[in-house]
N, C-alpha and C. Protein backbone atom coordinates (compact mmCIF):
# COMPACT_ATOMS: atom_id res chain seq x y z
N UNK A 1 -27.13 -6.65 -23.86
CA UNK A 1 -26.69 -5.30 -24.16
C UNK A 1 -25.73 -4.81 -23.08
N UNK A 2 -24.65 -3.86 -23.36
CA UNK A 2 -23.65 -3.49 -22.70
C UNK A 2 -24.22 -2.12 -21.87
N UNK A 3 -23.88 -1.84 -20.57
CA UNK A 3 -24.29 -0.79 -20.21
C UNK A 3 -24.23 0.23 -20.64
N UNK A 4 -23.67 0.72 -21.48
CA UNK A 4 -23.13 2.01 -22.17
C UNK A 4 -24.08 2.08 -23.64
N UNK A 5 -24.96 0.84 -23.80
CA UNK A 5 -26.03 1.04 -24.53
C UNK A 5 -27.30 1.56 -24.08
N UNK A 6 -27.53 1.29 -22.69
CA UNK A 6 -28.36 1.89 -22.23
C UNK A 6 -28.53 3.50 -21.80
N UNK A 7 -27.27 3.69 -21.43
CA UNK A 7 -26.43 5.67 -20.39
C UNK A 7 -27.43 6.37 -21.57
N UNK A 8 -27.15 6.30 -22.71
CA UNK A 8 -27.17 7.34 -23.36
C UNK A 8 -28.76 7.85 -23.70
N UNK A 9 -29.72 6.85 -23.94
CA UNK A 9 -31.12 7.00 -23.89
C UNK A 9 -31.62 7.29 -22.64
N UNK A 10 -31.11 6.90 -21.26
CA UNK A 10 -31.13 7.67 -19.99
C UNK A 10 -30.84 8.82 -20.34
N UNK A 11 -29.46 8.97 -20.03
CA UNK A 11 -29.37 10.40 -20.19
C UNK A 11 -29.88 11.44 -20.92
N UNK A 12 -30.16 11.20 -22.42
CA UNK A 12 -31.11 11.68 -22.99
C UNK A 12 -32.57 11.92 -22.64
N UNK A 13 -33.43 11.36 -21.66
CA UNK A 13 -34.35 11.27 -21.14
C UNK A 13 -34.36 11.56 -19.62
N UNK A 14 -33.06 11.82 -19.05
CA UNK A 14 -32.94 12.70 -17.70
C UNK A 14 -33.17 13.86 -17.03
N UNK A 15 -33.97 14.54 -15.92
CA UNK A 15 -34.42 15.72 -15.19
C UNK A 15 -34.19 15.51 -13.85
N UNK A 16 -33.79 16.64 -13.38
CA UNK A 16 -33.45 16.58 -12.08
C UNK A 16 -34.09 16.32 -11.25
N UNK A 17 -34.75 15.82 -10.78
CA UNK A 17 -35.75 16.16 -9.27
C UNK A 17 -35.61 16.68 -8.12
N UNK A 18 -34.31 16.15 -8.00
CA UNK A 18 -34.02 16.96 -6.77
C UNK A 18 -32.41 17.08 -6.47
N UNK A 19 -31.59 18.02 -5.98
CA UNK A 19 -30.49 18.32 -6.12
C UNK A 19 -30.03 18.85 -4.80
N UNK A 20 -28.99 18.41 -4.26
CA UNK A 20 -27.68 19.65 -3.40
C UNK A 20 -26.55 18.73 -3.69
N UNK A 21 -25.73 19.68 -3.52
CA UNK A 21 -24.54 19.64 -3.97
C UNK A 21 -23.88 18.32 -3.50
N UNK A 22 -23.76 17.56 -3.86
CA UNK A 22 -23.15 15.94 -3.50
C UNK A 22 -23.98 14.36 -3.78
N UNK A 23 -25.64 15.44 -3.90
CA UNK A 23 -26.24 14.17 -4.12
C UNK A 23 -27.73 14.61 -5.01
N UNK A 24 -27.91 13.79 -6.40
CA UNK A 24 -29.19 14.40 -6.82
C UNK A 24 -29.53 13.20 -7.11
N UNK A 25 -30.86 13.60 -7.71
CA UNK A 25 -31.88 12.45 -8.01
C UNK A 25 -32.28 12.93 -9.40
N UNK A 26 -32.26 11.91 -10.65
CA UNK A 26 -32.44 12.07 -11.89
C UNK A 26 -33.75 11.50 -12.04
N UNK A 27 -34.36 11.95 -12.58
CA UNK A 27 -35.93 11.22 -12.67
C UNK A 27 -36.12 11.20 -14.46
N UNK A 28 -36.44 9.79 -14.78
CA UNK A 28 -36.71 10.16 -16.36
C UNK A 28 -37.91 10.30 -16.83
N UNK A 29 -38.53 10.36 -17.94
CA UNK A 29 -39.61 11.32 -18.82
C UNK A 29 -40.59 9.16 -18.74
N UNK A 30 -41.73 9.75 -19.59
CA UNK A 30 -42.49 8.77 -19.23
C UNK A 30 -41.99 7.80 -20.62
N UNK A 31 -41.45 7.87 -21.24
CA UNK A 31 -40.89 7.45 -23.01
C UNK A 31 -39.83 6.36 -22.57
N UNK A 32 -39.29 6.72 -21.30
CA UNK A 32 -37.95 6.02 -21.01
C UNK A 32 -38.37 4.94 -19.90
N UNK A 33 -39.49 5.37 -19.10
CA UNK A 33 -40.29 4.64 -18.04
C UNK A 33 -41.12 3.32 -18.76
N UNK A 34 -41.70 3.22 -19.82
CA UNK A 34 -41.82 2.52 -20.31
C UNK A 34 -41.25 1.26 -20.98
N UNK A 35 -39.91 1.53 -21.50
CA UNK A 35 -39.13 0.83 -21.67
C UNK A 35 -38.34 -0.13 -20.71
N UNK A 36 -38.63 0.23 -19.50
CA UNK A 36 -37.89 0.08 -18.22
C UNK A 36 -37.84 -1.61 -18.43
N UNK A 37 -38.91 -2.36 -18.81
CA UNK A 37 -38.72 -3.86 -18.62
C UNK A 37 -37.19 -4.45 -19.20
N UNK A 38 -37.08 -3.63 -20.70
CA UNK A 38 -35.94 -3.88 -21.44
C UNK A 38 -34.51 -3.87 -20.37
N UNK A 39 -34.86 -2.99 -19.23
CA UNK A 39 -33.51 -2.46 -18.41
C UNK A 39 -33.62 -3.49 -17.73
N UNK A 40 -33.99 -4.80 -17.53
CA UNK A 40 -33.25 -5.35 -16.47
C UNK A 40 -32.21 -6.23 -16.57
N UNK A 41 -31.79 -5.94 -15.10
CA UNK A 41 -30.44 -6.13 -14.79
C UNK A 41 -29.80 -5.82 -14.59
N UNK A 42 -29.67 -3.91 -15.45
CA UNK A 42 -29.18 -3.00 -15.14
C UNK A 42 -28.59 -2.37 -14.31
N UNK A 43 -29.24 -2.87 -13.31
CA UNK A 43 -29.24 -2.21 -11.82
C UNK A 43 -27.57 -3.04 -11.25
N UNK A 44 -27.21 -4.29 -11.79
CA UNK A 44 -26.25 -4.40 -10.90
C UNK A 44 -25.11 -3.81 -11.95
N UNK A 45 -25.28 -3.50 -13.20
CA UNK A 45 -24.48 -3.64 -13.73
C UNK A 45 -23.86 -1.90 -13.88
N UNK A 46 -25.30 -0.46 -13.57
CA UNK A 46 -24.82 0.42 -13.12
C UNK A 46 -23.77 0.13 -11.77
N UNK A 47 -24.62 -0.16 -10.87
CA UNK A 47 -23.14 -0.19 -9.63
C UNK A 47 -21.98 -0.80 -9.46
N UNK A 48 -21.62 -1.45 -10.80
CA UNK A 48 -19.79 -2.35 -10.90
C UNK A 48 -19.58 -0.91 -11.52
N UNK A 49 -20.51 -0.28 -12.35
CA UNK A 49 -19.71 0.63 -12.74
C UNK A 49 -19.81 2.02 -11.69
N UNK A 50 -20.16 2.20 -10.85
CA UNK A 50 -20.15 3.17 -10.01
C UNK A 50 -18.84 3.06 -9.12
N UNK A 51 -18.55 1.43 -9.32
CA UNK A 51 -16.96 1.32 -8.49
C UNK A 51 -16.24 2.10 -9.08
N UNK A 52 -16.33 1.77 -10.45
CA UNK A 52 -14.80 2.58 -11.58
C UNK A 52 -14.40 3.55 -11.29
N UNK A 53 -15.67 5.10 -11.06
CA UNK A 53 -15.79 6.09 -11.09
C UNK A 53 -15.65 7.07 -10.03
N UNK A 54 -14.34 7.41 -9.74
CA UNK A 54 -13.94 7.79 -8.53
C UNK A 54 -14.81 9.02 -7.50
N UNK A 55 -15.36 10.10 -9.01
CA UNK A 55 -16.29 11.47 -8.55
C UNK A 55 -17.49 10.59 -8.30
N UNK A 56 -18.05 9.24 -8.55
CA UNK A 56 -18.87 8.67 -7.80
C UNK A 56 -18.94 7.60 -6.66
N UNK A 57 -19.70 8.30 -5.69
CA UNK A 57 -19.90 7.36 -4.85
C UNK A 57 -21.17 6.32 -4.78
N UNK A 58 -22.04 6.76 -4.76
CA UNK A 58 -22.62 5.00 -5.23
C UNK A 58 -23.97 5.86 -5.85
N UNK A 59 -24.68 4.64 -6.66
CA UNK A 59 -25.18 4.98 -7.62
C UNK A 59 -26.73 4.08 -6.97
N UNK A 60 -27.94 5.12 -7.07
CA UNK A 60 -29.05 3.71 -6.47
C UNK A 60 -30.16 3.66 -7.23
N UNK A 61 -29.99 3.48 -8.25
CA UNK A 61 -31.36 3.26 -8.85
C UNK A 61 -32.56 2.77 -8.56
N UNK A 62 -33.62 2.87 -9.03
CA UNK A 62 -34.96 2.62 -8.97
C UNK A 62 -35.74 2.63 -9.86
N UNK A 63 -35.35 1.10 -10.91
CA UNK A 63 -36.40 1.36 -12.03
C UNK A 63 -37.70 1.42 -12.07
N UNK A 64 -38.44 0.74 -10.81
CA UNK A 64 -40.06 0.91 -10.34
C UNK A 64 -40.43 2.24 -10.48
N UNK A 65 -39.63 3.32 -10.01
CA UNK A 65 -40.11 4.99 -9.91
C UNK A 65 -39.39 5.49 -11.11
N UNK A 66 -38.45 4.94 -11.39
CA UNK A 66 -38.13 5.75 -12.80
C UNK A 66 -37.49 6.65 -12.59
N UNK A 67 -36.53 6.33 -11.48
CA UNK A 67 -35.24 7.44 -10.85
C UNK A 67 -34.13 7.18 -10.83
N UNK A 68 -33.28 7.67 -10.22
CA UNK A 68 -31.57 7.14 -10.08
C UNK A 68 -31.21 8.32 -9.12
N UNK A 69 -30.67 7.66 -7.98
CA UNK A 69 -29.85 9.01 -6.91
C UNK A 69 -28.47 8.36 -7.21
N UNK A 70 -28.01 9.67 -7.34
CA UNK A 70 -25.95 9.72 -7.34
C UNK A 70 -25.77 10.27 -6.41
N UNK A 71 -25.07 9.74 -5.65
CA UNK A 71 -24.41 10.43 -4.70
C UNK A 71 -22.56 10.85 -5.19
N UNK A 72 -21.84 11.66 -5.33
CA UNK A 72 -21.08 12.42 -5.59
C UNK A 72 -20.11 12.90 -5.54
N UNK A 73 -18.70 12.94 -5.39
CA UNK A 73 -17.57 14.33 -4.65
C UNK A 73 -17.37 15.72 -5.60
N UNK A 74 -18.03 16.38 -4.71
CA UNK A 74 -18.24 17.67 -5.17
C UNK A 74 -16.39 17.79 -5.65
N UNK A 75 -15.68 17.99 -5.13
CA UNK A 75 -14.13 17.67 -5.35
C UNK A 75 -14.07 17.55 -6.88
N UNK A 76 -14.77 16.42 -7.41
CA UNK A 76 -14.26 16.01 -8.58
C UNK A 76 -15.27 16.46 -9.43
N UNK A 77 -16.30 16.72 -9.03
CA UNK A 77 -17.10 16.63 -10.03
C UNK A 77 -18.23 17.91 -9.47
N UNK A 78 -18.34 18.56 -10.61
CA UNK A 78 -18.98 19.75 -10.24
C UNK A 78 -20.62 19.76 -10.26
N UNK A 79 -21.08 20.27 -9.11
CA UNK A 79 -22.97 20.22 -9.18
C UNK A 79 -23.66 20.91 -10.40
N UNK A 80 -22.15 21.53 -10.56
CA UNK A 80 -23.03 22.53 -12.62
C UNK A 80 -22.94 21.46 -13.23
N UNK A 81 -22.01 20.90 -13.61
CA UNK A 81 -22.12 19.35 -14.50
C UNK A 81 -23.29 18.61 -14.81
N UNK A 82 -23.87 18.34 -13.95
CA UNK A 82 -25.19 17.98 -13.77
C UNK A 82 -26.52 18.62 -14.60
N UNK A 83 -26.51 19.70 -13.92
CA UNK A 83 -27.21 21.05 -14.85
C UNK A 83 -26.72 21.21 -16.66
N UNK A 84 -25.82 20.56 -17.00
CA UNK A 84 -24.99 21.02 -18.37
C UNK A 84 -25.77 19.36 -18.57
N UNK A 85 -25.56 18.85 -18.42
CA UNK A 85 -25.97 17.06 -18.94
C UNK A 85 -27.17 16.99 -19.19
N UNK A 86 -28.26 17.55 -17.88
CA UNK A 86 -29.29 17.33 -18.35
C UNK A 86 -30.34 18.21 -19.41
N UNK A 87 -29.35 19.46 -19.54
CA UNK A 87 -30.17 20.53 -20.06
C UNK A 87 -29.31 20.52 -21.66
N UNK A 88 -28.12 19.45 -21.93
CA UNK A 88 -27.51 19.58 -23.46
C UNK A 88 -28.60 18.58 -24.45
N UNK A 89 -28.50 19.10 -25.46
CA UNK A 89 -29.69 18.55 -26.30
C UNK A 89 -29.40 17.74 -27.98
N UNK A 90 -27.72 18.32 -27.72
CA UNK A 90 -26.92 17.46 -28.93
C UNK A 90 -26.26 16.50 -28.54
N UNK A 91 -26.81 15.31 -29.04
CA UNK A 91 -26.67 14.00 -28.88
C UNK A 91 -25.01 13.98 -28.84
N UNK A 92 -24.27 14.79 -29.69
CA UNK A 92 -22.72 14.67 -29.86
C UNK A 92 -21.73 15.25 -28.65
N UNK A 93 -22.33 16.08 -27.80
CA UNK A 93 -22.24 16.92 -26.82
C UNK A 93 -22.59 16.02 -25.70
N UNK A 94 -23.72 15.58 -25.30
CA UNK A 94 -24.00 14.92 -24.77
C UNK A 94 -22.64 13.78 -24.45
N UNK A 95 -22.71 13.03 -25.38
CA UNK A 95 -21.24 12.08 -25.74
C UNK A 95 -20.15 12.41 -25.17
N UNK A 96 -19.85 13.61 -25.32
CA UNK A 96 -18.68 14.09 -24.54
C UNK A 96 -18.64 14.30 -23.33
N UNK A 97 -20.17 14.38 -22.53
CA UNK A 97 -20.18 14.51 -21.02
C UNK A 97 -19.99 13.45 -20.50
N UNK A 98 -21.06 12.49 -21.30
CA UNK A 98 -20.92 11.19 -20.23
C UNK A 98 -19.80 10.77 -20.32
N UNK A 99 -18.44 10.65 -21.62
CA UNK A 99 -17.41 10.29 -21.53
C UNK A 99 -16.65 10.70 -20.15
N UNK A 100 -16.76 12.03 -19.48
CA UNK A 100 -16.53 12.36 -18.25
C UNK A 100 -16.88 11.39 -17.57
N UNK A 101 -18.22 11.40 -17.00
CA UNK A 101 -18.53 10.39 -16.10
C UNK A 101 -18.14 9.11 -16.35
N UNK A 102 -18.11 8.56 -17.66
CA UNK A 102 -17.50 7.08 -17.91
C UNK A 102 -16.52 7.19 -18.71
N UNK A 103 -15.10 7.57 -18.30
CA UNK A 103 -14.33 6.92 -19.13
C UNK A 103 -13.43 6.00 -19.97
N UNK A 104 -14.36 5.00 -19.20
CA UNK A 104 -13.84 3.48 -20.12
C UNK A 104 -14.35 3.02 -21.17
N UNK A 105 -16.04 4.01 -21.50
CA UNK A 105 -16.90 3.11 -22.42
C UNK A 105 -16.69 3.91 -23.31
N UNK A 106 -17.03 3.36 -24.14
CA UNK A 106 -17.18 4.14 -25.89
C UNK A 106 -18.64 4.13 -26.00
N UNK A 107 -19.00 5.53 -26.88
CA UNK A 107 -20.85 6.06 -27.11
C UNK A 107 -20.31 6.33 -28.42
């Protein structure tokens, strides 16, 4: 599976845990924690793509805890952004954010 099969059931299943402005921590729901075996590999294949992405600076997942810290440039990318991603609830909307954050993949 292509990474951009996975973003979107993350993201759909993403909450903040913890936040300031440059660096948060996404923690997912227990629905998505479960699935986690399906994710491997993932892990290297988020950070080729954390190169692409200039408003990101590196990306560190942790599928054991069922987290992900981004670290960020506030510059490019706004700490409301964040707040709008994890709190949009239409899958089509949704689509259009992460296209922000990734714009090479197709959802």
């Amino acid at each position: 599976m292509a990474v951009e099969d996975y973003l979107m059931p993350l993201l759909e299943e993403a909450e903040i845990a913890h936040h300031i402005p440059g660096r948060i921590r996404l923690r997912f729901n227990h629905s998505i924690v479960t699935k986690l075996p399906k994710l491997n590999g993932i892990e290297k294949e988020i950070q080729k793509l954390s190169n692409q992405i200039e408003a990101i600076k590196n990306i560190r997942p942790n599928l054991f805890a069922g987290s992900v810290v981004v670290q960020y440039d506030t510059d490019l990318l706004s700490p409301d952004f964040w707040q709008e991603v994890v709190a949009e609830k239409d899958v089509e909307q949704l689509k259009e954010k992460a296209k922000i954050l990734f714009p090479g993949l197709q959802f």
